[in-house]
Protein backbone atom coordinates (compact mmCIF):
# COMPACT_ATOMS: atom_id res chain seq x y z
CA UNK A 1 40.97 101.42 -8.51
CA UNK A 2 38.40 101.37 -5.40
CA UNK A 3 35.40 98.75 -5.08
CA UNK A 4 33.00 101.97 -4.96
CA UNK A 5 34.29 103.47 -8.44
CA UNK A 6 33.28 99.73 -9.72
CA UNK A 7 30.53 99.43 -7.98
CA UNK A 8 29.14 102.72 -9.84
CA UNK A 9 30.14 101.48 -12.79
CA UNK A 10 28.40 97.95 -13.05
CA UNK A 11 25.01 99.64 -11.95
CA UNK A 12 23.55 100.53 -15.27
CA UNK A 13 20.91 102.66 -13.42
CA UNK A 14 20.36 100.28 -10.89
CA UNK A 15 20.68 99.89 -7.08
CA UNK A 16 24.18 97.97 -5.67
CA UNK A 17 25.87 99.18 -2.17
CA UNK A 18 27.88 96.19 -2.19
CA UNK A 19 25.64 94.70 0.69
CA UNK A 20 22.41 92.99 0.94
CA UNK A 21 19.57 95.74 0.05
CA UNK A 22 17.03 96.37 2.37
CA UNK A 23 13.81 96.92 1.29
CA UNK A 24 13.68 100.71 2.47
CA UNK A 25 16.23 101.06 -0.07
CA UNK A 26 14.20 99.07 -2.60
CA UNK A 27 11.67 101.32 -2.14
CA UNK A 28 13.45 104.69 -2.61
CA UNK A 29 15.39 103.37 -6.22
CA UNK A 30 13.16 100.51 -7.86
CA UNK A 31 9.21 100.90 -6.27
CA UNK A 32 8.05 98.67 -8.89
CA UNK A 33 9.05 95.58 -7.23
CA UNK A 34 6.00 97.24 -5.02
CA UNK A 35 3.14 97.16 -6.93
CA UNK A 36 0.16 95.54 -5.36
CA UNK A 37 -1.95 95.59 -8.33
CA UNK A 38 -1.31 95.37 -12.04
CA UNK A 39 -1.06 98.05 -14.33
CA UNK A 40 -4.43 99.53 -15.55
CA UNK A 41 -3.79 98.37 -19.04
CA UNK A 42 -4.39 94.25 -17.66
CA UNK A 43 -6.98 92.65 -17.67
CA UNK A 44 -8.88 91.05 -14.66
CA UNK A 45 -7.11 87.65 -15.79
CA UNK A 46 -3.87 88.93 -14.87
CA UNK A 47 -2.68 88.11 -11.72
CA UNK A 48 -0.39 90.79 -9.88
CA UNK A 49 1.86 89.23 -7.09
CA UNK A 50 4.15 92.07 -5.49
CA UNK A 51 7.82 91.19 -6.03
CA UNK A 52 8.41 92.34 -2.43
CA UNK A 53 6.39 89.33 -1.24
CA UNK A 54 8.37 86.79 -3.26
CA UNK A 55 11.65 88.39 -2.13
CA UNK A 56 10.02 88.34 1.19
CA UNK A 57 9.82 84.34 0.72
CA UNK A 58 13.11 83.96 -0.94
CA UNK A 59 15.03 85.92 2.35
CA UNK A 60 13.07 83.20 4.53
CA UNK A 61 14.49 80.51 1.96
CA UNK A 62 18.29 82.56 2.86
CA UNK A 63 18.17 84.63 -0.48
CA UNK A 64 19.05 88.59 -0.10
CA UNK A 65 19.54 90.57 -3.00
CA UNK A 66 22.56 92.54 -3.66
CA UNK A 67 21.61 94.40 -6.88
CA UNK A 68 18.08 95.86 -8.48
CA UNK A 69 17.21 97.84 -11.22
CA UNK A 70 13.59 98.95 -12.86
CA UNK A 71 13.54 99.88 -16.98
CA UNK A 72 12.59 103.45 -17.88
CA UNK A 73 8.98 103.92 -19.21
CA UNK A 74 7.87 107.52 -20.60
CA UNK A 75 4.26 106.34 -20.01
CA UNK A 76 3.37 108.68 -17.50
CA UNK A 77 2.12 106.67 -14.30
CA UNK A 78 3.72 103.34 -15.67
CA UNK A 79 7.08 103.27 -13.60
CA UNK A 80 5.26 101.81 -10.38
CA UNK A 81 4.63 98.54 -12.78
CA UNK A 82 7.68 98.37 -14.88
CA UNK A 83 10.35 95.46 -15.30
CA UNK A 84 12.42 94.83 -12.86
CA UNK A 85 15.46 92.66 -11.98
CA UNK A 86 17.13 91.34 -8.89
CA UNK A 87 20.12 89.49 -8.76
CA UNK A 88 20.15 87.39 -5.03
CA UNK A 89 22.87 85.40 -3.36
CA UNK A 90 22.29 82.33 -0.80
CA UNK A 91 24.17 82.75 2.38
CA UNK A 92 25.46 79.58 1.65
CA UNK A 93 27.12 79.86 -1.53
CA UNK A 94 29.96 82.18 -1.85
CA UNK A 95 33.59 80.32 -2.66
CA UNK A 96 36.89 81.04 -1.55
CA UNK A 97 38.06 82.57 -4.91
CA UNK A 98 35.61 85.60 -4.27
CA UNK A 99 32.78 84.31 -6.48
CA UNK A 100 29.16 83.86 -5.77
CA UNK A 101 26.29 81.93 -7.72
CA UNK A 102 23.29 84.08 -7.63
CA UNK A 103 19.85 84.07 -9.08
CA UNK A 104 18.63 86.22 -11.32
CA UNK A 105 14.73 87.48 -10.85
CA UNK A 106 12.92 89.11 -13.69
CA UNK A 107 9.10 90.34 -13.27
CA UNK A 108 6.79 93.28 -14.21
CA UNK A 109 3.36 93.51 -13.19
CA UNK A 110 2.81 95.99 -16.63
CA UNK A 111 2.41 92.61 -18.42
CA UNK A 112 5.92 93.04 -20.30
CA UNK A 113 7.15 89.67 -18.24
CA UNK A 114 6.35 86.77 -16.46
CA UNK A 115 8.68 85.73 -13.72
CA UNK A 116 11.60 84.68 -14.66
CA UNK A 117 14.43 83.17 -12.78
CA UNK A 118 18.09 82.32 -14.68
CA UNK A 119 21.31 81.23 -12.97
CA UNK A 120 23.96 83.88 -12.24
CA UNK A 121 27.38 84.43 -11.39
CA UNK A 122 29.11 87.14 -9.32
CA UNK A 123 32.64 87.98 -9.51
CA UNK A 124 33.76 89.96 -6.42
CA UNK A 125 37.00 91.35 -8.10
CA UNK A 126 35.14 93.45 -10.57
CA UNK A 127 31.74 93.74 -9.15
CA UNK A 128 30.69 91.72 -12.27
CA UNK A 129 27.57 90.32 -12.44
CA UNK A 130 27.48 87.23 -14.91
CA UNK A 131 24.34 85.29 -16.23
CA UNK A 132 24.60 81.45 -17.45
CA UNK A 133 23.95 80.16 -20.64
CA UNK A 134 20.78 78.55 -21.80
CA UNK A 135 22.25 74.97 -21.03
CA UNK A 136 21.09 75.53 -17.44
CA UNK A 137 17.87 75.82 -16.09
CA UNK A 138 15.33 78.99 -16.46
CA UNK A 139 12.46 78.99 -14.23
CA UNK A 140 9.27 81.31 -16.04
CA UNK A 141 6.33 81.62 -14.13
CA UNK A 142 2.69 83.43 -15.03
CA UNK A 143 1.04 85.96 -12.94
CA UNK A 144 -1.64 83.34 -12.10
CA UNK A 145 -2.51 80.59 -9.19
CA UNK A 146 0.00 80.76 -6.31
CA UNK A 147 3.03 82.10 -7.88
CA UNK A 148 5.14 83.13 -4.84
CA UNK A 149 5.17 79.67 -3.98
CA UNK A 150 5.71 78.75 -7.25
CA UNK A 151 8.72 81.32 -7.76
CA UNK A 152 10.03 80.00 -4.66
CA UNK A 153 10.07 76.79 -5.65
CA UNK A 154 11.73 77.60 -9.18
CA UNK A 155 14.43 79.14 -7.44
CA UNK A 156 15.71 75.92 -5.79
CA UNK A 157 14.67 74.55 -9.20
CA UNK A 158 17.99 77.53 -10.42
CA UNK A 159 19.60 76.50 -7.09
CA UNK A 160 20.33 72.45 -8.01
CA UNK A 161 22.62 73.68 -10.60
CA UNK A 162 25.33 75.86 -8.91
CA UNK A 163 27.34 72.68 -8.58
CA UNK A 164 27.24 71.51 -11.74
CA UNK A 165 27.79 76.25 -12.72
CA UNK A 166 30.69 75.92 -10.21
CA UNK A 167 32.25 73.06 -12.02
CA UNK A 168 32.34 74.33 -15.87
CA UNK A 169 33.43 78.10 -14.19
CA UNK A 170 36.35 75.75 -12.82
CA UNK A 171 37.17 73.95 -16.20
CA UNK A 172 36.87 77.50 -17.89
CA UNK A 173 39.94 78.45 -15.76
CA UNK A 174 41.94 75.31 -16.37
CA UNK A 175 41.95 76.09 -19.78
CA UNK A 176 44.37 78.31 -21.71
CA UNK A 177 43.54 80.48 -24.32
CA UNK A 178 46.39 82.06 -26.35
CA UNK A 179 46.31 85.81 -28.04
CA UNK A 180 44.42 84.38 -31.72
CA UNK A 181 41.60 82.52 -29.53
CA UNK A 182 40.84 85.59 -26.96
CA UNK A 183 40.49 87.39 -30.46
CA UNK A 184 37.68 85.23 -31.81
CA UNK A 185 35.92 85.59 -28.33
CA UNK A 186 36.21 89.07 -29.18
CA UNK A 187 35.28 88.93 -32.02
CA UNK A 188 32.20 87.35 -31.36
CA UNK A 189 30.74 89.61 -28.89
CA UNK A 190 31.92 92.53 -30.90
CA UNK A 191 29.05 91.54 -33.48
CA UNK A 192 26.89 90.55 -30.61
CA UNK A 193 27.00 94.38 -29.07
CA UNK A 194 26.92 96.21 -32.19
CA UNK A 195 25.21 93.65 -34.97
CA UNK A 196 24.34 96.79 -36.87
CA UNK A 197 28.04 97.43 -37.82
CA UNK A 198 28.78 94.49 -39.64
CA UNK A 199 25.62 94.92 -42.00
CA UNK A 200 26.00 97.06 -45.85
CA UNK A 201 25.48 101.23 -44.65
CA UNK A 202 25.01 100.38 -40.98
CA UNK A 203 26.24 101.98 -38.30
CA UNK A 204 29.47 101.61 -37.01
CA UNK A 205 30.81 100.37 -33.52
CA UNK A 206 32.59 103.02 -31.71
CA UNK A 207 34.97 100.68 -31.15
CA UNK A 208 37.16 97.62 -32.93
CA UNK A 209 36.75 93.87 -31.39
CA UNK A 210 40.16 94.38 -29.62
CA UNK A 211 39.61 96.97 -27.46
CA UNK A 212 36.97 94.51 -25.87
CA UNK A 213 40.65 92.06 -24.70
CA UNK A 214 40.89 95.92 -22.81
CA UNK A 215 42.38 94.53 -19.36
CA UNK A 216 41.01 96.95 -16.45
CA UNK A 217 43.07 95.33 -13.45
CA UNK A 218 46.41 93.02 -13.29
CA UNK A 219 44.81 90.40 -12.19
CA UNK A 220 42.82 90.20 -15.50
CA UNK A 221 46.53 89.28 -17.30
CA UNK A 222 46.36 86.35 -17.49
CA UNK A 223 45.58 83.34 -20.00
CA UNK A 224 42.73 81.08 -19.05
CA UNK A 225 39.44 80.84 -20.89
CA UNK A 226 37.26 82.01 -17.46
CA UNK A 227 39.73 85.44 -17.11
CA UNK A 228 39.31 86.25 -20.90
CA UNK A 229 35.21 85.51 -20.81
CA UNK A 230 34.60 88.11 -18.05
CA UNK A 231 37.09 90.68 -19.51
CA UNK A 232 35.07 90.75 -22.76
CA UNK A 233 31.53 90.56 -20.89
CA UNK A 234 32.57 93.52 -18.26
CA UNK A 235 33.83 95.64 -21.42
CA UNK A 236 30.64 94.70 -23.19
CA UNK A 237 28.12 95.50 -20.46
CA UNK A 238 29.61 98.17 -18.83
CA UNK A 239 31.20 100.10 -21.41
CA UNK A 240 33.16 102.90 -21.34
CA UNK A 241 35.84 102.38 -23.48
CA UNK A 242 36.89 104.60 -25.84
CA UNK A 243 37.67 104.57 -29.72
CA UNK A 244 36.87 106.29 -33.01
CA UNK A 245 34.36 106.64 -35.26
CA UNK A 246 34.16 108.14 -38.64
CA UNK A 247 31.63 110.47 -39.72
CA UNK A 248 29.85 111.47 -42.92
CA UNK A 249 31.99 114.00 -43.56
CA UNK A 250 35.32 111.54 -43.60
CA UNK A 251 36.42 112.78 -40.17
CA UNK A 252 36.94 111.05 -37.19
CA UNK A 253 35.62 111.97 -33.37
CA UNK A 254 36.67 110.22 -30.09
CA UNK A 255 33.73 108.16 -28.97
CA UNK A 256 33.15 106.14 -25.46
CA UNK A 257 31.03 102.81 -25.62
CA UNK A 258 27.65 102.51 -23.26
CA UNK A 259 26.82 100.58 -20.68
CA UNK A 260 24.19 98.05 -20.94
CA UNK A 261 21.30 99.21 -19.19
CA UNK A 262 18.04 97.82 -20.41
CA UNK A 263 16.98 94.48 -18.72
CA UNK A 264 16.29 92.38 -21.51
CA UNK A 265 19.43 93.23 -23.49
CA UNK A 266 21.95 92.34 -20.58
CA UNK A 267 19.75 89.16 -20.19
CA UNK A 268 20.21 88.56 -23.93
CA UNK A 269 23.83 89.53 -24.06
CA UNK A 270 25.01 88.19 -20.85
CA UNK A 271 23.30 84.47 -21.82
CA UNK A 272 24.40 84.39 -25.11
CA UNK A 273 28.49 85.95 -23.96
CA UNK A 274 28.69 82.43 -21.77
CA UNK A 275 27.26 80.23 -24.60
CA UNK A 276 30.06 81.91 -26.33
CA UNK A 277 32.40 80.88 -24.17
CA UNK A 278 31.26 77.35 -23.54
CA UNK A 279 31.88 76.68 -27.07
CA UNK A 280 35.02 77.83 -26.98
CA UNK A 281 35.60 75.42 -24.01
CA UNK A 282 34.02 72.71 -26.30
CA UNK A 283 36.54 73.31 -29.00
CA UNK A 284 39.42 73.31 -26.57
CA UNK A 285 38.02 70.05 -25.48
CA UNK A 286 37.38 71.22 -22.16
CA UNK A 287 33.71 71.36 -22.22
CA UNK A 288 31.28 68.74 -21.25
C-alpha cells in the first residue's frame, strides 16, 4: 500500500495531490470553478460569482482546498459552467489521530446548483473523504446579492460545528460493534448503492453486502462503530471490489464495483452512510 495508489483511488475524476491545490492546478483539471459569467442558457436574473473568488476569500479566512472535481457534461461548450466541488481544510483543524474536518463547497454557474456548503471529514489513513449527516448544518446560497460574502460567512456558519463533528466521530470509536451489527451497516448501504437490486427483475449488485466489511489495511481490524462506518463508506464510494454476477443466460462473470463519481450521488450517499451510522450509535446508546 502507498498514499499515492490511494490517493488515485479516492479521486473519482477529480483533482487530489495530497497538498493544498493551487489555483494553476485548478485551472488545468476543474476550469469551471472559473467561470466569470453564467452559462448562456441563464437568464439576466442569475447571478454568476466565480468560485475562484470565493475560494480566494475562504484562503484569506485560512481555508485551502485539498481536493476538486467538475461533473461531465456532453453539452458541447457547457464544461466551463458545470458543477463543481471542493473539499477545504482550516489550518487550524487537523487532530492528532490524522483526521481533519473540512468543508465541503458545491456550486455551478450552469444553474444546476446554488452554493452549497456541508460539513466534512477527512481521514488521513485512507485518503477518505467523509461528509456529515443532515443533523449538522448546510449552508445553500443563491447566485444573487453579495454571495462571496455570504458563502464566506456560511462557512464559519459549517465551521461552529467541528466541535460538536469531533465529539460524535469520538463516541463512534468508543463504541463496539460486533460481527451481526457491522452486517446490518452493511447491509444498509448495500441497498443504498445498488437500490435497484433489491426491487422484482432489477438489476443485480455486482456484489453481496459483505464484501462491503472488505478490510483494505490492518489498521481497519478492528471493532468500533467509527472503523466499521468508514470501511463500508470507502468500499461504497470508491469501489473496486470484485464479485459475481449472473447473467441471462444462467452464467456467472467476475465483475468489479465503481467508484462514485458524480457529485450529487457521493453527496447523497456520503450524508445518508453517516446518518446510517449515527443510528446505529443511537441504538447502541451511544448517540446523543
Amino acid at each position: 500500500m502507498t498514499y499515492n495508489r490511494y490517493m488515485r483511488g479516492m479521486s473519482c475524476g477529480g483533482l487530489v495531490t495530497g497538498e493544498a491545490l493551487t489555483n494553476d492546478q485548478l485551472r488545468h483539471a476543474v476550469p469551471s470553478i472559473f467561470a466569470t459569467e453564467g452559462h448562456e442558457s441563464r437568464s439576466d436574473r442569475f447571478v454568476p460569482v466565480p468560485t475562484v473568488n470565493v475560494l480566494d476569500g475562504l484562503r484569506k479566512e485560512g481555508f485551502d482546498p485539498f481536493y476538486a472535481q467538475q461533473a461531465n457534461t456532453r453539452v458541447p461548450g457547457k464544461a466551463a459552467f458545470t458543477k463543481h466541488m471542493l473539499r477545504l481544510r482550516h489550518r487550524s483543524i487537523t487532530n492528532s489521530d490524522g483526521e481533519s474536518f473540512e468543508i465541503v463547497l458545491v456550486n455551478a454557474n450552469d444553474g444546476t446548483s446554488s452554493y452549497q456548503m456541508i460539513p466534512g471529514y477527512f481521514r488521513f489513513v485512507c485518503a477518505n473523504g467523509l461528509m456529515v449527516g443532515d443533523t449538522f448544518n448546510e449552508v445553500k446560497v443563491r447566485h444573487s446579492g453579495n454571495a462571496v460574502s455570504e458563502v464566506i460567512e456560511g462557512a464559519f456558519t459549517v465551521l461552529d460545528d467541528a466541535e460538536e463533528i469531533t465529539e460524535q466521530v469520538q463516541d463512534f470509536k468508543a463504541i463496539t460493534v460486533n460481527d451481526a451489527e457491522r452486517k446490518i451497516l452493511a447491509e444498509a448501504a448495500h441497498q443504498l448503492r445498488f437500490p435497484d437490486a433489491a426491487k422484482e427483475g432489477g438489476k443485480p449488485a455486482p456484489i453481496d453486502a459483505t464484501r462491503l466489511l472488505s478490510t483494505r489495511r490492518n489498521t481497519d481490524r478492528t471493532a468500533d462503530l467509527w472503523t466499521a462506518f468508514n470501511v463500508v463508506q470507502e468500499n461504497v464510494i470508491r469501489g473496486g471490489i470484485y464479485g459475481r454476477v449472473r447473467t441471462a443466460d444462467g452464467r456467472t462473470r467476475r465483475q468489479r464495483t465503481r467508484a462514485v463519481a458524480g457529485i450529487d450521488q457521493n453527496k447523497a450517499l456520503n450524508r445518508a452512510l453517516w446518518t446510517l451510522t449515527e443510528k446505529m450509535a443511537e441504538l447502541k446508546g451511544g448517540g446523543a
